[in-house]
Protein backbone atom coordinates (compact mmCIF):
# COMPACT_ATOMS: atom_id res chain seq x y z
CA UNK A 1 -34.40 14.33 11.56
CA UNK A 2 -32.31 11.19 10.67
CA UNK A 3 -34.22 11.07 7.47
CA UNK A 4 -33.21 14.48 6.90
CA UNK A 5 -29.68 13.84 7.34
CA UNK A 6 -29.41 11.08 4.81
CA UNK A 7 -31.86 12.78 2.27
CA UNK A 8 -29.09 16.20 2.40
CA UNK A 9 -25.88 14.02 2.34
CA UNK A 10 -27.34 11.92 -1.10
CA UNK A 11 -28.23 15.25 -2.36
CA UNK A 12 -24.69 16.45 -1.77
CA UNK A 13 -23.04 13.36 -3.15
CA UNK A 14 -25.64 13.68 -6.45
CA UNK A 15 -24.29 17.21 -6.73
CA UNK A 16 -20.37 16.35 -6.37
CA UNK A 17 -21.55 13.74 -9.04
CA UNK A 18 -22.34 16.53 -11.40
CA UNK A 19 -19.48 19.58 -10.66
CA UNK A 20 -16.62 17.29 -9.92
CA UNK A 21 -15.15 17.18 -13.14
CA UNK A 22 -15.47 20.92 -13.01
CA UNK A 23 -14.02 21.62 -9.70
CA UNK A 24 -10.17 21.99 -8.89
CA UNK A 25 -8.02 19.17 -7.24
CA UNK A 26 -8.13 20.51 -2.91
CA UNK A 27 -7.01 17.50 -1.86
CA UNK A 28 -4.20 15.04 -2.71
CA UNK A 29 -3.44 11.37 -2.29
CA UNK A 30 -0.31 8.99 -1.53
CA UNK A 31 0.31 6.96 -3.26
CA UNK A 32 -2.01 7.60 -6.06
CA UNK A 33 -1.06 3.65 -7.68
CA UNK A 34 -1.54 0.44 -6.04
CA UNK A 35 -1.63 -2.94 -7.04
CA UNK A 36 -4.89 -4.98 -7.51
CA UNK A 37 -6.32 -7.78 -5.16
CA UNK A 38 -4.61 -6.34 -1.56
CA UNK A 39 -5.98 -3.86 0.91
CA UNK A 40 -3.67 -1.21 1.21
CA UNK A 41 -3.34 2.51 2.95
CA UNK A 42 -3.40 6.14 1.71
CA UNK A 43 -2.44 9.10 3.15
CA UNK A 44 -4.43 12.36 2.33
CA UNK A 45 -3.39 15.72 2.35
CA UNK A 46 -5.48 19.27 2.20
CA UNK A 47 -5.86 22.67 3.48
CA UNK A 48 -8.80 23.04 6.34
CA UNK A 49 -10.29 25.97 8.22
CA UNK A 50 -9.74 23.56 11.39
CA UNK A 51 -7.33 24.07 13.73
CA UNK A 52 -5.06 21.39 14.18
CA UNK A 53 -7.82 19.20 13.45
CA UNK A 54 -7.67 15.60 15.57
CA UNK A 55 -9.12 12.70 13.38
CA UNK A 56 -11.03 9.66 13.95
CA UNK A 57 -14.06 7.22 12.50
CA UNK A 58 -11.77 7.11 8.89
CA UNK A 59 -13.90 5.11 6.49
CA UNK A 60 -13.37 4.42 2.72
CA UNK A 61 -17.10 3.48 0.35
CA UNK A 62 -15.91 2.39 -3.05
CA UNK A 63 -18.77 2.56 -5.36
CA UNK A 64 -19.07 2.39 -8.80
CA UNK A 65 -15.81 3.36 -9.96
CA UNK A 66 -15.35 6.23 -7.26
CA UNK A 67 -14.16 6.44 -3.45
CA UNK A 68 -15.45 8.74 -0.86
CA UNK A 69 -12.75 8.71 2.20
CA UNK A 70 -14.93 10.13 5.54
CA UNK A 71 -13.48 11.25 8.69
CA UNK A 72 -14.41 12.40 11.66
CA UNK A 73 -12.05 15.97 12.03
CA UNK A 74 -12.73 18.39 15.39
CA UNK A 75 -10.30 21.86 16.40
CA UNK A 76 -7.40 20.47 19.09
CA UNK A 77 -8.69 22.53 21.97
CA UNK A 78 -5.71 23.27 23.27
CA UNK A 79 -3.95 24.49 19.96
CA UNK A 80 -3.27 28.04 18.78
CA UNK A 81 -3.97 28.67 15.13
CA UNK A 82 -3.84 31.81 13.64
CA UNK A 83 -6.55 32.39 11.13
CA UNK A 84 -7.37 30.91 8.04
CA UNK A 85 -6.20 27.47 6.10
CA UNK A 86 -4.09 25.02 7.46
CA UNK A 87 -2.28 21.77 6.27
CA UNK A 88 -3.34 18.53 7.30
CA UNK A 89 -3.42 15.03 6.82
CA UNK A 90 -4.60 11.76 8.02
CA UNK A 91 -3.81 8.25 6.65
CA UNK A 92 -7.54 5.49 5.05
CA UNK A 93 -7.06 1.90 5.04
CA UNK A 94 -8.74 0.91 1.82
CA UNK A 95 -9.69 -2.57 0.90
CA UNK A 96 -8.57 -4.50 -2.06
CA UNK A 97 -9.34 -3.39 -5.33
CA UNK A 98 -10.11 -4.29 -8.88
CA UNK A 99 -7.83 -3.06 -11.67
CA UNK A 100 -9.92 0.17 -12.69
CA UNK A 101 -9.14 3.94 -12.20
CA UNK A 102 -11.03 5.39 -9.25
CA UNK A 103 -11.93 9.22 -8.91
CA UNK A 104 -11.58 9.60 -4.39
CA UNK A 105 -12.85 12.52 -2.72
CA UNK A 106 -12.71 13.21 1.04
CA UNK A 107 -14.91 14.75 3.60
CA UNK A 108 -14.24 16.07 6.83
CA UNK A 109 -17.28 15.69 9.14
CA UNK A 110 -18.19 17.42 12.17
CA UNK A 111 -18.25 15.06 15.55
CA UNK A 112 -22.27 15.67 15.86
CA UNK A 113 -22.09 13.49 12.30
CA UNK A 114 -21.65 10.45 14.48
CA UNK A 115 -23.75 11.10 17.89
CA UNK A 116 -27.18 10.48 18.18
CA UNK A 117 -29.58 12.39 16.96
CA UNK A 118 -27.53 13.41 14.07
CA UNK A 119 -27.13 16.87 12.74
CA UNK A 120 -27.68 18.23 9.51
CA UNK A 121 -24.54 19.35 8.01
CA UNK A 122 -23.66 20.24 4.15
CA UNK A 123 -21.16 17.60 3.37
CA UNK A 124 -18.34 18.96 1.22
CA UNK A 125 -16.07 16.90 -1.21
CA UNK A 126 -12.60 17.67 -1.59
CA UNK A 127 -11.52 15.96 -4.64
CA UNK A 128 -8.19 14.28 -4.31
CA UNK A 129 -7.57 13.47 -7.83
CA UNK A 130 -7.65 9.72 -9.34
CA UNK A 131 -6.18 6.29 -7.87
CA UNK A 132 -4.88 4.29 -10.51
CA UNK A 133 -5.13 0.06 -9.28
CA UNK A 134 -2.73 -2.42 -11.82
CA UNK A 135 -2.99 -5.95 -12.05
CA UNK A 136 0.58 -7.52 -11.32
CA UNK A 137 1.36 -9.03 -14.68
CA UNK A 138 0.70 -5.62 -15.95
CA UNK A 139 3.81 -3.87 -14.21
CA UNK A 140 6.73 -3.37 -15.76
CA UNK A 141 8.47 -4.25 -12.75
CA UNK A 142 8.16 -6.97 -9.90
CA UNK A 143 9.48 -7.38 -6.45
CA UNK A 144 10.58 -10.57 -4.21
CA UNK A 145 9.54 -11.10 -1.36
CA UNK A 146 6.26 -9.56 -1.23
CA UNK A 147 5.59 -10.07 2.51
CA UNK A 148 8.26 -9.65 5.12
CA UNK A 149 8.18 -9.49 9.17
CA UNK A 150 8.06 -5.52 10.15
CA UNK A 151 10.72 -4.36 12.17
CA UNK A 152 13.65 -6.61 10.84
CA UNK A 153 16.13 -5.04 7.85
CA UNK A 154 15.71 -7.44 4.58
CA UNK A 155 16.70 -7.83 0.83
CA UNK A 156 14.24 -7.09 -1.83
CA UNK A 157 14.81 -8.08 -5.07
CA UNK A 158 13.64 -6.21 -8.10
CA UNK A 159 13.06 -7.58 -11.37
CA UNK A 160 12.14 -6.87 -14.80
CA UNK A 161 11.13 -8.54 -18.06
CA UNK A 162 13.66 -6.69 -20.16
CA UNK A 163 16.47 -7.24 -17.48
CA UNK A 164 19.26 -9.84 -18.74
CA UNK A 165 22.55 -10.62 -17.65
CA UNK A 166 23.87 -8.12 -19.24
CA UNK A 167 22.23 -5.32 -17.25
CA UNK A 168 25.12 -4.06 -14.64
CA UNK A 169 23.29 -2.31 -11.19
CA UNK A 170 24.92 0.32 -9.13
CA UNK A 171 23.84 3.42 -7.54
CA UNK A 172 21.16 1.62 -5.32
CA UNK A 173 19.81 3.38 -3.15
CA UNK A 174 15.68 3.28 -0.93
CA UNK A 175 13.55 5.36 0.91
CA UNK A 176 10.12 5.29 3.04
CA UNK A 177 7.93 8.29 1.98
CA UNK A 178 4.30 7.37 4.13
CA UNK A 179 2.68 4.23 2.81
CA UNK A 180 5.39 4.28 -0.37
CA UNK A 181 9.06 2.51 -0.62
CA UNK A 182 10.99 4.39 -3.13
CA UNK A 183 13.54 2.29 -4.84
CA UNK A 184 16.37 3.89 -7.05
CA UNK A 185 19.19 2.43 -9.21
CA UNK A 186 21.72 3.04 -12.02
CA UNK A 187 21.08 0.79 -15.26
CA UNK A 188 24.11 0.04 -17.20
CA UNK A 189 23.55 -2.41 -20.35
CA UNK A 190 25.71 -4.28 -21.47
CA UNK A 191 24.34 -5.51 -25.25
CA UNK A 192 27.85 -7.70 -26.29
CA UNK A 193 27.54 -10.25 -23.22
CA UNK A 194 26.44 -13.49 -24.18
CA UNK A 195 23.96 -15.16 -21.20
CA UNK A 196 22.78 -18.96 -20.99
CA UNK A 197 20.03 -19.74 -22.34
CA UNK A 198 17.85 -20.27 -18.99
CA UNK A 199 14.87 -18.62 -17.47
CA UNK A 200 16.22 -16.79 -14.93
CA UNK A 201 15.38 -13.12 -13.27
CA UNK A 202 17.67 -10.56 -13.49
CA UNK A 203 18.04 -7.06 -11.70
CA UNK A 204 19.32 -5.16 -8.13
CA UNK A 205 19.19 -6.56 -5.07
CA UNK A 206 18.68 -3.69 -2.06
CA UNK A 207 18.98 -3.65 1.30
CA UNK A 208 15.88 -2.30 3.19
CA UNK A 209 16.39 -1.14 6.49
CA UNK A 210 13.27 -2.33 8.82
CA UNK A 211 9.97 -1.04 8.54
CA UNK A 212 6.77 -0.51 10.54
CA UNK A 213 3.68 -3.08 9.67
CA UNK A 214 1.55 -1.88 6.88
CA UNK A 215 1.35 -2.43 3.62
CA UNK A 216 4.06 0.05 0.89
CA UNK A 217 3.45 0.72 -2.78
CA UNK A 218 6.89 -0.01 -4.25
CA UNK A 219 8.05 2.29 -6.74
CA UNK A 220 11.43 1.71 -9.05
CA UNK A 221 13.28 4.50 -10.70
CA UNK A 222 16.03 3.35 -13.53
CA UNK A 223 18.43 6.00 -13.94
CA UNK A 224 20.10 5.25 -17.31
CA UNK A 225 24.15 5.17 -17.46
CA UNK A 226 25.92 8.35 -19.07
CA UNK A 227 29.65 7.58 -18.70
CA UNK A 228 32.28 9.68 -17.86
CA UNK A 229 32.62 11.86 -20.91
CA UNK A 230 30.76 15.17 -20.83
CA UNK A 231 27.63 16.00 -19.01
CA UNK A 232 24.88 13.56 -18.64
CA UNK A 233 21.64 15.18 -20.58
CA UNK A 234 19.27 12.96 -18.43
CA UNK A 235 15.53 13.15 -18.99
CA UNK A 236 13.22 13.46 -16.28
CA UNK A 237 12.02 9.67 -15.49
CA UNK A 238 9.56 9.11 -13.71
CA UNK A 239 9.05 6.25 -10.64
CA UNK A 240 7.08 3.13 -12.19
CA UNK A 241 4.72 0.92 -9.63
CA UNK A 242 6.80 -2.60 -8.70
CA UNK A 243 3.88 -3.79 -6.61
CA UNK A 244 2.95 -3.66 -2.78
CA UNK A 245 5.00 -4.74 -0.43
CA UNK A 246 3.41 -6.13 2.93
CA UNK A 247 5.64 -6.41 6.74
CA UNK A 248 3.74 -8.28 8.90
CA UNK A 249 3.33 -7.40 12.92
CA UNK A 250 4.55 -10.36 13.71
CA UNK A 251 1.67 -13.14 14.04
CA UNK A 252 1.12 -15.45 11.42
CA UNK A 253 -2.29 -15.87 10.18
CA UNK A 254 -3.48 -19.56 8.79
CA UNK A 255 -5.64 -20.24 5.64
CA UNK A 256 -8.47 -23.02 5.61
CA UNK A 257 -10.08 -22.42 8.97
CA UNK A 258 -6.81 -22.01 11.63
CA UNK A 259 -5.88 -19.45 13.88
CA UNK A 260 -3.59 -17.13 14.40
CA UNK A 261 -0.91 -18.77 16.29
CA UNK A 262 1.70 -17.38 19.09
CA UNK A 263 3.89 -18.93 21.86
CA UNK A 264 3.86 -22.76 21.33
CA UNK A 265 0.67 -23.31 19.95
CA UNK A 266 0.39 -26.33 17.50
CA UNK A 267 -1.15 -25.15 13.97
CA UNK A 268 -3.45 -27.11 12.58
CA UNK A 269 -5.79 -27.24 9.93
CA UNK A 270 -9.77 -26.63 9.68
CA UNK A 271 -10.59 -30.38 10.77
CA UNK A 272 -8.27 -30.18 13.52
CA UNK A 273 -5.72 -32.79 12.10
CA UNK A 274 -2.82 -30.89 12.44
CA UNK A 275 -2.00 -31.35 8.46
CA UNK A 276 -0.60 -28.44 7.07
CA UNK A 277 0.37 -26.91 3.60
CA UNK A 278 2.73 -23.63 3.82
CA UNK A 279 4.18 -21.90 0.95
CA UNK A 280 6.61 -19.89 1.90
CA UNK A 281 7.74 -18.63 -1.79
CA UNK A 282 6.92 -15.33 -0.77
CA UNK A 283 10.07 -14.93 1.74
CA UNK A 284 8.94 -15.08 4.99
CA UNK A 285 11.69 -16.44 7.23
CA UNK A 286 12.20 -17.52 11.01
CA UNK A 287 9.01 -17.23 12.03
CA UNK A 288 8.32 -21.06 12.37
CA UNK A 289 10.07 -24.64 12.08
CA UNK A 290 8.61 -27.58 11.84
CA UNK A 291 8.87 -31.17 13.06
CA UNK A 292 8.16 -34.32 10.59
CA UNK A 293 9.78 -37.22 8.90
CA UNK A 294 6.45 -38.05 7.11
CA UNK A 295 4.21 -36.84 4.68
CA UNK A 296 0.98 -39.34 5.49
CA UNK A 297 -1.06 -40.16 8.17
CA UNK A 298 -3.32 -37.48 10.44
CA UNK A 299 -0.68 -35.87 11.37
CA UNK A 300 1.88 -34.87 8.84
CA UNK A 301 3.72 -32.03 10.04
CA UNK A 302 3.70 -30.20 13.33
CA UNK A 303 4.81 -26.49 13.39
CA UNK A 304 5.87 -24.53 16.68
CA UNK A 305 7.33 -20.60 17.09
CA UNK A 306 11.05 -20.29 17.54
């Protein structure tokens, strides 16, 4: 019977293979960009003949260019549906990726898909369109920090090559939309100002009210500036990928062999030393001081929580 099982689901996957450039788009995804090299989460949306349907066992296989996102989806018992399709959607943690463009489909499974024995079921693919994954350096924009602690408000700054000091920022404004931080701003160039010639980034600055733990997809929209003199014939522009965005849950997780530490707990390296290298470029604040006037010897700096 097991046998059986597998043999119909590889059929059914072999067939998607072959009609799923033919079929419509049932299912959708958000966001449908990410950045390369860090695990991130989706939300998918659809239509199902379920009522209510309660999820569980989620599950993302990357293969060869393609994702299938599997999850367990049952009736709520206690709901009353009324016939037919209904809306739903249910949120895959996917790991990181390689710059490539991904075709995902989804199945919903029946529970009896993940009981022993197994049943034999047809397993349908909704295809939810392509996920597009960018390597950093290719984005137009960039963000600072990258990681912040969830629940606390922040600044994020937003950057861009072609940004100088003559670019003037207003109309800032951000949203949360799911797994995706919508960032929105006014650009108003300025091409007679003179700037120093220094390396320097350039662009807003916006206040971000505090957010759950999880990783966002940060998207920028630069509304250009039309004066005050007639209407303002603007295009339609459409958001551009600034890079994910990660708030933490609060713990603080140690490269080259350490723990997690909490409490008072001294952090120390793989060889138990208590030397430690942190970087915190990436604007992580108040979640640890440390204690050294030395940089040799076996111990060169202590850190405890605040």
């Amino acid at each position: 019977m097991l046998f059986a099982t597998r043999l119909l689901a590889a059929s059914c996957l072999m067939s998607a293979s072959l009609w799923a450039q033919t079929r419509t788009q049932t299912a959708y995804l958000a966001p449908n960009l990410a950045e390369s090299g860090k695990p991130f989460s989706v939300t998918v949306s659809g239509k199902t003949t379920l009522c209510n349907p309660q999820f569980s066992h989620q599950k993302a296989t990357v293969d060869n260019g393609s994702i299938l996102l599997s999850v367990m989806a049952v009736n709520d018992p206690v709901a009353k549906c009324t016939a037919g399709e209904h809306d739903y959607q249910t949120d895959f943690d996917l790991p990181a990726l390689k710059a490539a463009a991904y075709e995902v489909n989804v199945s919903l499974q029946p529970a009896c898909a993940y009981s022993q024995p197994l049943c034999p079921f047809a397993m349908i693919l909704d295809y939810a369109g392509t996920l597009g994954v960018k390597d950093s350096a290719d984005l137009n924009y960039a963000i600072r920090p990258k990681l912040v602690q969830g629940g606390k408000a922040f600044d994020l700054f937003l950057t861009n090559k072609q940004f100088t000091c003559g670019n003037e920022f207003s109309d800032l404004s951000s949203h949360v939309e799911g797994h995706i931080l919508y960032l929105s701003f006014t650009n108003r160039p300025h091409p007679e100002a003179l700037c120093a010639a220094v390396i320097k980034d350039y662009g807003p600055t916006f206040p971000i009210p505090a957010l759950k733990a999880g990783t966002y997809q940060v998207f920028a929209t630069s509304m250009p500036y039309c004066g005050t003199v007639g209407p303002c014939p603007v295009a339609f522009v459409l958001p551009q990928l600034a890079g994910a965005l990660t708030a933490t849950d609060g713990t603080a997780a140690v490269g080259g062999g350490g723990k997690a530490a909490s409490g008072k707990s001294a952090l120390r390296d793989a060889n138990g030393s208590g030397a430690l290298r942190i970087d915190a470029r990436q604007g992580v604040t108040g979640l640890w001081h440390g204690k050294s006037s030395t940089l040799t010897g076996r111990r060169n700096i202590s850190l405890e929580s605040k």
